[in-house]
Protein backbone atom coordinates (compact mmCIF):
# COMPACT_ATOMS: atom_id res chain seq x y z
CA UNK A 1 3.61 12.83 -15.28
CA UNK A 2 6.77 10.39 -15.02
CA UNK A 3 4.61 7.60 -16.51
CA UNK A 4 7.13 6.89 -19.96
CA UNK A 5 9.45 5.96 -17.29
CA UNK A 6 7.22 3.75 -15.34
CA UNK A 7 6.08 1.63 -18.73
CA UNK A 8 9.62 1.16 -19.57
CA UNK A 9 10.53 -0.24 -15.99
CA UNK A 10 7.33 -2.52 -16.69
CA UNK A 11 8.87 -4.24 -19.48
CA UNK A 12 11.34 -5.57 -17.17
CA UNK A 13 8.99 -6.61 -14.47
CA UNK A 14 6.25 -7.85 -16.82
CA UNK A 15 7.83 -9.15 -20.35
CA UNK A 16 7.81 -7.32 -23.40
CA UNK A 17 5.40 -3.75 -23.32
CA UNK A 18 4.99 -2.55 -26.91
CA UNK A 19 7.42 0.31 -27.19
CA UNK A 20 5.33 2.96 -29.17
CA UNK A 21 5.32 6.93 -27.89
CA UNK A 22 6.04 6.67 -24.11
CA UNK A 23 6.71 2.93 -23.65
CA UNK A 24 3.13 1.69 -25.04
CA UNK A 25 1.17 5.10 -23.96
CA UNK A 26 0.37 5.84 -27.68
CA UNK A 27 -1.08 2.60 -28.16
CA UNK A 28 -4.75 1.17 -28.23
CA UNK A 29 -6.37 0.79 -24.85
CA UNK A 30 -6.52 -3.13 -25.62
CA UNK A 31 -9.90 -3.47 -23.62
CA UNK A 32 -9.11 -0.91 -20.63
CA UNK A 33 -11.66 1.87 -19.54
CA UNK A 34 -11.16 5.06 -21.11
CA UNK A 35 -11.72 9.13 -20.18
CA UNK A 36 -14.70 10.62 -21.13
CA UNK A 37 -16.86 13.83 -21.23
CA UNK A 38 -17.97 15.05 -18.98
CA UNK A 39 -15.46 14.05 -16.17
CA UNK A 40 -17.61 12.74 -13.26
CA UNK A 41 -15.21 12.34 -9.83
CA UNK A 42 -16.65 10.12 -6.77
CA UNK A 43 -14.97 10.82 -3.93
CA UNK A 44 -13.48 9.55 -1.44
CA UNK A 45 -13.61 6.44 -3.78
CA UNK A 46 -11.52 8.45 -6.58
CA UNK A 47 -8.56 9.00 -4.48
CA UNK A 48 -8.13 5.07 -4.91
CA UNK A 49 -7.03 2.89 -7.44
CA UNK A 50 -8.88 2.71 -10.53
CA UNK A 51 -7.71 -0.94 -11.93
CA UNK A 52 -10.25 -0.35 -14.97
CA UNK A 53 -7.85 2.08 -16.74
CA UNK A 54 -4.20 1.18 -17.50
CA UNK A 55 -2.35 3.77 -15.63
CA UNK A 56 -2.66 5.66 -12.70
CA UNK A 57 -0.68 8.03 -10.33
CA UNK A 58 -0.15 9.62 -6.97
CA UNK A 59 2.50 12.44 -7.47
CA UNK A 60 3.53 14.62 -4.58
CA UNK A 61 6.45 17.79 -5.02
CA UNK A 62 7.15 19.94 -2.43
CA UNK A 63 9.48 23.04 -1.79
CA UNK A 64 11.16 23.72 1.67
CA UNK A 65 13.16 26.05 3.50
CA UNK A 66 15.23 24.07 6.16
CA UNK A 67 16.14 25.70 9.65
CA UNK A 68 19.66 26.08 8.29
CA UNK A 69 18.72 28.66 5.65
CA UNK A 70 18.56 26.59 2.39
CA UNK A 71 16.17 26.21 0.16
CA UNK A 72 15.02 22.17 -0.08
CA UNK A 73 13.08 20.07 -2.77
CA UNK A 74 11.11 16.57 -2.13
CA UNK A 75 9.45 14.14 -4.27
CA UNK A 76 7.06 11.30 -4.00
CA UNK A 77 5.47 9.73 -6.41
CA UNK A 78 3.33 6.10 -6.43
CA UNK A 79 2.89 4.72 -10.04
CA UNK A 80 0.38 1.87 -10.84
CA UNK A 81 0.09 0.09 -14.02
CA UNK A 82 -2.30 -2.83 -15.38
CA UNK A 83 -1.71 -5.21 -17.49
CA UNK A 84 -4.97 -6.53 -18.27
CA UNK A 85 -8.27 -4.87 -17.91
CA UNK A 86 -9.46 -7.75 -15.20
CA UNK A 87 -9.30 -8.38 -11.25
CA UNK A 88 -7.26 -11.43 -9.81
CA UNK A 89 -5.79 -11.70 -6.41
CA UNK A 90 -2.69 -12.47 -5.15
CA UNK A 91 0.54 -13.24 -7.31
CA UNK A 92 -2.07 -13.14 -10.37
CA UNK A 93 -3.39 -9.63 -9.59
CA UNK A 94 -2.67 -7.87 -13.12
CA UNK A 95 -1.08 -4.58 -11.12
CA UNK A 96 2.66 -3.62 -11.56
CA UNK A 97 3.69 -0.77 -8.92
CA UNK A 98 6.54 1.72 -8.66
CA UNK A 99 7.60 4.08 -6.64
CA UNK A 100 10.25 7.55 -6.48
CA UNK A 101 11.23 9.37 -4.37
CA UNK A 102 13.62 12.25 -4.46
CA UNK A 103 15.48 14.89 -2.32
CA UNK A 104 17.13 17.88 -3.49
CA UNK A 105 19.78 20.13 -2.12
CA UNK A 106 21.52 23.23 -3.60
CA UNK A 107 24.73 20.97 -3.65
CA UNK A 108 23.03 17.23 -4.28
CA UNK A 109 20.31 15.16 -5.45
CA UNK A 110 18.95 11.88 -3.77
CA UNK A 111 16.59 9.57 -5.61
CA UNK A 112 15.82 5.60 -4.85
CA UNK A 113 12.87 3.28 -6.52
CA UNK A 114 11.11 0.59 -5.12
CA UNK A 115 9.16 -1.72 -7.44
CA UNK A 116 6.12 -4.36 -6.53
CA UNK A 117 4.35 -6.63 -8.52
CA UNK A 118 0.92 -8.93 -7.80
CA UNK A 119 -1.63 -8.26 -5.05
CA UNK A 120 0.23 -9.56 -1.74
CA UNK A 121 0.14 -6.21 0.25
CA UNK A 122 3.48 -5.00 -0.55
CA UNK A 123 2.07 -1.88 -2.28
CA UNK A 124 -1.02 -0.67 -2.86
CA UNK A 125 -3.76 1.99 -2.15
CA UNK A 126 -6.63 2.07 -0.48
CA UNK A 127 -9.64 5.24 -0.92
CA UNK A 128 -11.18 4.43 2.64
CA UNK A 129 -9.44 5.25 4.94
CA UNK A 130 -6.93 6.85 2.75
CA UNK A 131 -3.24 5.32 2.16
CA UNK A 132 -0.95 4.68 -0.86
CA UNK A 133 2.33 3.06 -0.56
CA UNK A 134 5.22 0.88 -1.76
CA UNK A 135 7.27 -1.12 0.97
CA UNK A 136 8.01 1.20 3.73
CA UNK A 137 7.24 4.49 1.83
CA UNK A 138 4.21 5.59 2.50
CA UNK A 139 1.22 8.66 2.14
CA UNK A 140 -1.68 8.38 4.49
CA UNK A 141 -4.14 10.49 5.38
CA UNK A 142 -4.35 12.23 8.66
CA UNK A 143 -7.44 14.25 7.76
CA UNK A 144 -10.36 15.43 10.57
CA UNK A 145 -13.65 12.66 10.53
CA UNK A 146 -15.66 14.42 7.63
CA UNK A 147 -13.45 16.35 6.06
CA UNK A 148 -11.50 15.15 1.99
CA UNK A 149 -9.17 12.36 2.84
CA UNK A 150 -6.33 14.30 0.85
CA UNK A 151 -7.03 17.61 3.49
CA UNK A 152 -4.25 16.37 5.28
CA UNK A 153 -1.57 13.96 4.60
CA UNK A 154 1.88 12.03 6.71
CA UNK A 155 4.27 11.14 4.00
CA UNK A 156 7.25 9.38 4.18
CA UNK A 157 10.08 7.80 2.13
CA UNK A 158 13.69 6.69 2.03
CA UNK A 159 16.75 5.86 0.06
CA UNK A 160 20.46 5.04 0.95
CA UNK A 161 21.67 8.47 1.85
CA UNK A 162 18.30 10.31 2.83
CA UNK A 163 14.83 9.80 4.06
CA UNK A 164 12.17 12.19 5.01
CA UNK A 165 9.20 12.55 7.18
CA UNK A 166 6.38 15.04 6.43
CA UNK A 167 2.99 16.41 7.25
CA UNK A 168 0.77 18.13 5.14
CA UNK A 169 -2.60 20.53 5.38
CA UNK A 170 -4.60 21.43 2.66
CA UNK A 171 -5.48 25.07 2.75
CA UNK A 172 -7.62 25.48 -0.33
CA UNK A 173 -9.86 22.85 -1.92
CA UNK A 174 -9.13 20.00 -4.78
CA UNK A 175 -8.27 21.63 -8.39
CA UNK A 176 -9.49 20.07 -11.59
CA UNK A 177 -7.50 20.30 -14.72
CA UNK A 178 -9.17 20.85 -18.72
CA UNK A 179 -12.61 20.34 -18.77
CA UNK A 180 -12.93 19.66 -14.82
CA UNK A 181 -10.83 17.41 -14.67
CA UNK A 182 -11.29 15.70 -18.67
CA UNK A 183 -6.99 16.83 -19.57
CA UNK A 184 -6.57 16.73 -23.27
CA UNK A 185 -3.27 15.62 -23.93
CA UNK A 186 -2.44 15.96 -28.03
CA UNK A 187 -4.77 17.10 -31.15
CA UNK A 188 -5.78 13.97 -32.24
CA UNK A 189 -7.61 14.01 -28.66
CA UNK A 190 -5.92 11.28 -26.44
CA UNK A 191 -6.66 12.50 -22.50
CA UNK A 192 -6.68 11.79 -19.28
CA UNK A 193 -8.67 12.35 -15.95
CA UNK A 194 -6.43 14.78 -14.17
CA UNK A 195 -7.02 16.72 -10.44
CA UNK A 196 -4.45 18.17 -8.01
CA UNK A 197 -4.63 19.17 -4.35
CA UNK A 198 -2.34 22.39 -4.76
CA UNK A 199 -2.72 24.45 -1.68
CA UNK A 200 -0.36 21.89 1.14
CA UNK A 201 1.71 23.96 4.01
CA UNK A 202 4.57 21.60 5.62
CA UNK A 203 6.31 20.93 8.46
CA UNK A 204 8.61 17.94 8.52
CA UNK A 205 12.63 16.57 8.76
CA UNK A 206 15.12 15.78 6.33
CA UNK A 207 17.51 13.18 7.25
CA UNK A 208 20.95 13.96 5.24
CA UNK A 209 24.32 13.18 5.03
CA UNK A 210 25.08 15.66 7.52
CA UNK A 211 22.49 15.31 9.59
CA UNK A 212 19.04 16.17 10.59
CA UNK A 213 17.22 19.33 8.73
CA UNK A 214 13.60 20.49 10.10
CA UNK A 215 11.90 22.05 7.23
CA UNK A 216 8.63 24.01 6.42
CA UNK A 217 7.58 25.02 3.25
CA UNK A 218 4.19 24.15 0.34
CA UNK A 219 3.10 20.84 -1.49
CA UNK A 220 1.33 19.58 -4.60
CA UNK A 221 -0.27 16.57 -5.02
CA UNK A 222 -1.17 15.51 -8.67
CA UNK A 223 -4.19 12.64 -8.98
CA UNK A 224 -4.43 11.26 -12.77
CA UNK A 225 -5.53 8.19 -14.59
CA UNK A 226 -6.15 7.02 -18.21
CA UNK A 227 -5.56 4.10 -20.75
CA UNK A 228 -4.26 5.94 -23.49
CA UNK A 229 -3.07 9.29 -22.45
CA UNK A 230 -0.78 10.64 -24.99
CA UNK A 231 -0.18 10.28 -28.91
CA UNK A 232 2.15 7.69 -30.50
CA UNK A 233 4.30 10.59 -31.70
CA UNK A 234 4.77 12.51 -28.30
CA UNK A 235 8.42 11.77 -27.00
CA UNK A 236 8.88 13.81 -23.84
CA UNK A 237 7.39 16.51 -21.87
CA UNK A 238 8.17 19.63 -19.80
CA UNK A 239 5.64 19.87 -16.84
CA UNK A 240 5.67 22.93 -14.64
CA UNK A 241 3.92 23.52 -11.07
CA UNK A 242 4.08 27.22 -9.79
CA UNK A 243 3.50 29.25 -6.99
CA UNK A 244 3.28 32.98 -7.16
CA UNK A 245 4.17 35.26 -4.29
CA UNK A 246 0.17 36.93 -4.05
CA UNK A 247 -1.27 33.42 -3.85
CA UNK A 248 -1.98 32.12 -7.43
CA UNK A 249 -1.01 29.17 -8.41
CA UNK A 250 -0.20 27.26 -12.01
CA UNK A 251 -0.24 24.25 -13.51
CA UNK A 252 1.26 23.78 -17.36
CA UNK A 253 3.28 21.43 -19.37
CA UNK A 254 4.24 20.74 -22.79
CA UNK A 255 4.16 17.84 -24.64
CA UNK A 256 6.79 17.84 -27.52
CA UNK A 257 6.18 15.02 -30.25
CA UNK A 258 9.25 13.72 -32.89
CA UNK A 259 8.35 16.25 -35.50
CA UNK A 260 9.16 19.19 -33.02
CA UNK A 261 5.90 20.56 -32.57
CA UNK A 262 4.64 21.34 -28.63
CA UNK A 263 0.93 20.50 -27.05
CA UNK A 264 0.44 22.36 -24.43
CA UNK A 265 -2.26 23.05 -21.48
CA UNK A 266 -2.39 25.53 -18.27
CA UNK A 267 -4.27 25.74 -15.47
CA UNK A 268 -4.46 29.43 -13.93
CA UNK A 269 -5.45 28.97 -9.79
CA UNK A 270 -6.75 31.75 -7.79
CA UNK A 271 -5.58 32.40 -4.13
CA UNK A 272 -9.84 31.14 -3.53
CA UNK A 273 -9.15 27.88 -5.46
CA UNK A 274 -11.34 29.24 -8.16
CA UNK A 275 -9.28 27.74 -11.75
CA UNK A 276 -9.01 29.24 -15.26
CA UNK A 277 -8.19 26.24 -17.76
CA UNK A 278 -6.36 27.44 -21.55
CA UNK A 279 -5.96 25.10 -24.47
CA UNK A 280 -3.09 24.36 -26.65
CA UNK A 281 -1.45 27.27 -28.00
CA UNK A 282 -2.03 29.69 -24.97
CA UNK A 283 1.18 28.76 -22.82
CA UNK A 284 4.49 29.30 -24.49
CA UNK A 285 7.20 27.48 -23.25
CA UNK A 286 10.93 28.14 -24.40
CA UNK A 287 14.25 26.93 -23.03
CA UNK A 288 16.90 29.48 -22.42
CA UNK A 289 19.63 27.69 -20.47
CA UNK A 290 21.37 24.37 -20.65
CA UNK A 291 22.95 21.79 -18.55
CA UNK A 292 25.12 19.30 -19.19
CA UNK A 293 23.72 16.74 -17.18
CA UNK A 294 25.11 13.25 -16.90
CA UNK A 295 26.13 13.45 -20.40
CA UNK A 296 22.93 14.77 -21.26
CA UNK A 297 21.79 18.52 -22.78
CA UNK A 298 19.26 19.85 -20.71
CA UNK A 299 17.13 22.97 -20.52
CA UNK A 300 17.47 23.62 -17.26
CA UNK A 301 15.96 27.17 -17.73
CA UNK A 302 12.68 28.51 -19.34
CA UNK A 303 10.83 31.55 -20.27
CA UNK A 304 7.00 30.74 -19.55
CA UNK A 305 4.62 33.15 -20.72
CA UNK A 306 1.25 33.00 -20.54
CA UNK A 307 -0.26 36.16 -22.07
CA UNK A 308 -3.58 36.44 -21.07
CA UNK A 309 -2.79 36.38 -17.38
CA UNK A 310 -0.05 38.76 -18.11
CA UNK A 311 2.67 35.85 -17.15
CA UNK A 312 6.13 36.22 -18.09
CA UNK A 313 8.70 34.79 -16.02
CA UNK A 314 12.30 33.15 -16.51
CA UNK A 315 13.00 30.29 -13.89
CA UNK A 316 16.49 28.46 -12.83
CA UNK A 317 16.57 25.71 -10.80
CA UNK A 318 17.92 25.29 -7.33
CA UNK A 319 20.03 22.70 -8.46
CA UNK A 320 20.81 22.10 -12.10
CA UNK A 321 21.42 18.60 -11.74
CA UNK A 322 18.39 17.61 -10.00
CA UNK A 323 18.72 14.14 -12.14
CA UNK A 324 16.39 11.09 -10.88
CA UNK A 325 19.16 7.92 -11.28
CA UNK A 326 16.59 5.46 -10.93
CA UNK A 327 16.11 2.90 -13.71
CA UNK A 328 14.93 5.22 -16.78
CA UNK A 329 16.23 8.59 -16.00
CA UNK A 330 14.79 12.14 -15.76
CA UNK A 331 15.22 15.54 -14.40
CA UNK A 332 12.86 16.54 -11.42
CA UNK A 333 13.86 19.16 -9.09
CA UNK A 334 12.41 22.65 -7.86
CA UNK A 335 12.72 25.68 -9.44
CA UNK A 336 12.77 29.91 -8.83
CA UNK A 337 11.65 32.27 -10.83
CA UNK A 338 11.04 36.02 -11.80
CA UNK A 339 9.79 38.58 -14.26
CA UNK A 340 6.58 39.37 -14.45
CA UNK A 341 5.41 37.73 -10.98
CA UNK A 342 7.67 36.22 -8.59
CA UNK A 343 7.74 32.90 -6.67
CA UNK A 344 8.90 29.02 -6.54
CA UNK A 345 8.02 25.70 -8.46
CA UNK A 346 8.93 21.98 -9.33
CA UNK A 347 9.60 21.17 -12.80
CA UNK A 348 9.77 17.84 -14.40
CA UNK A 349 10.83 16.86 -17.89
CA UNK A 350 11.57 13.31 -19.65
CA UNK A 351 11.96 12.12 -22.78
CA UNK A 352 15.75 14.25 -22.94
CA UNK A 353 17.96 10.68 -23.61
């Protein structure tokens, strides 16, 4: 959901983006396509680019146990960005790309950024066969003839101190968020089209300081797109991916806005895939730990509760100061947890400057 940061870096790239909410996500759609009811998904064509709506991202976390006994967290995410509702090719293609990518440790925390403009092939996606990447970071499919291009997935990135290779198999189906897949994202309505392919087992390497790590461990892969997705008085968020110990899975996040109050959403996911979506007010998300973090105060651990599955869990991070030093900040890193159910996470949150 990093896309405040992404609109920010635009302005540099792409002269002045009218700062309102996250970076110009508040504002009017200005001619772009927008989400509607009911959410209709084509696929494979979906898991491309959809250059009709303003934003759009590929989002990939994933939490590892290395062969050397510690517990590992990886990021990748892909960010495009339009700035006109219109096709051109070349230097005047209207898309602005970004990517991140991140590698924690229970001692450190890698992150590097790559950023593209214009249609000339240094970073793209394509639905067909399947492939989304930024210079030579890259997520492709590696899925069997016939079966969803996202089933099964090589990723790979790298930064100054750390790179990583990956591969990925789906072993439960594509989840859809909200109204399958229609996200609400504040009261006065603003949304987005939102899906996730949370069900990845990995096997892979870590290239570090110290050396090489082979690592296996789970994945999630979030697929959204809108023109306006949040409210010109939202100002950060707290998203949360989690994976319980029988099976179940959940998404939720909070959106806070300047006058303090908190939108939120959840997505409860059976071991079978099948998905139980709650509204605002349902998931209750309250910080109970801080971290000084690069100067800033962070709530680097949470009480989530979600009542009606009988969810009530405190989580700490593997590292504390899993913070993403790339051009607009943020704190992205993977998480524990217990209480009422036990098992392992990502959490991202922005808007904390």
């Amino acid at each position: 959901m990093n896309v405040r940061l992404f609109l920010s870096v635009l302005s540099l790239l792409a002269g002045p983006v009218h700062a309102q909410g996250f970076a110009g996500l508040g504002t009017q759609a200005d001619g772009f396509a927008v989400p509607g009811r009911p959410a209709v998904f084509d696929f494979p064509a979906d898991h491309g680019p959809h250059p009709d709506y303003r934003i759009e991202w590929w989002y990939l976390t994933a939490t590892l146990d290395g062969a050397d006994g510690a517990e590992y967290g990886v990021q990748w995410t892909l960010f495009r960005s339009a700035l006109a509702p219109e096709t051109a090719v070349g230097w005047d293609a209207p898309q602005l790309w970004m990517g991140h990518a991140g590698l924690t440790t229970p001692d450190a925390h890698f992150s590097a950024e790559r950023l593209a403009r214009g249609g000339i092939g240094q970073a793209g996606v394509t639905a067909a066969p399947f492939e989304a990447w930024i210079d030579d970071w890259a997520m492709t499919s590696a899925a069997e003839p016939g079966a969803d291009a996202l089933s099964a997935l090589d990723l790979a990135a790298r930064g100054p101190d750390f790179s990583y290779d990956l591969s990925l198999a789906a072993q439960g189906p594509l989840i859809f968020h909200g109204e399958a897949g229609y996200s609400v994202k504040s009261s006065e309505g603003q949304a987005s089209y939102y899906y996730s392919q949370p069900f990845y087992s990995v096997t892979g390497t870590l290239t570090l300081p110290g050396g090489t790590v082979p690592v296996t461990g789970t994945a999630w892969l979030d697929r959204e797109w809108s023109s306006q997705p949040l409210s010109d008085t939202q100002d950060g968020w707290d998203w949360f991916s989690l994976q319980f110990a029988d099976g179940s899975r959940m998404m939720g996040f909070g959106l806070r806005d300047r006058a303090g109050a908190v939108y939120t959403s959840a997505t409860w996911i059976a071991p079978d895939g099948s998905t139980i979506s709650y509204p605002d007010g349902a998931l209750r998300l309250t910080p109970v730990a801080r971290t000084d973090v690069d100067g800033r105060d962070i709530p680097t651990g949470w009480r989530v509760e979600l009542p009606e599955q009988g969810l009530d869990i405190t989580t700490t991070p593997v590292n504390a100061h899993s913070w993403m030093d790339v051009s607009f900040a943020y704190w992205e890193g993977p998480i524990r947890f217990s209480g009422s159910h036990q098992g392992r996470g990502y959490l991202e949150m922005t808007g904390y400057d």
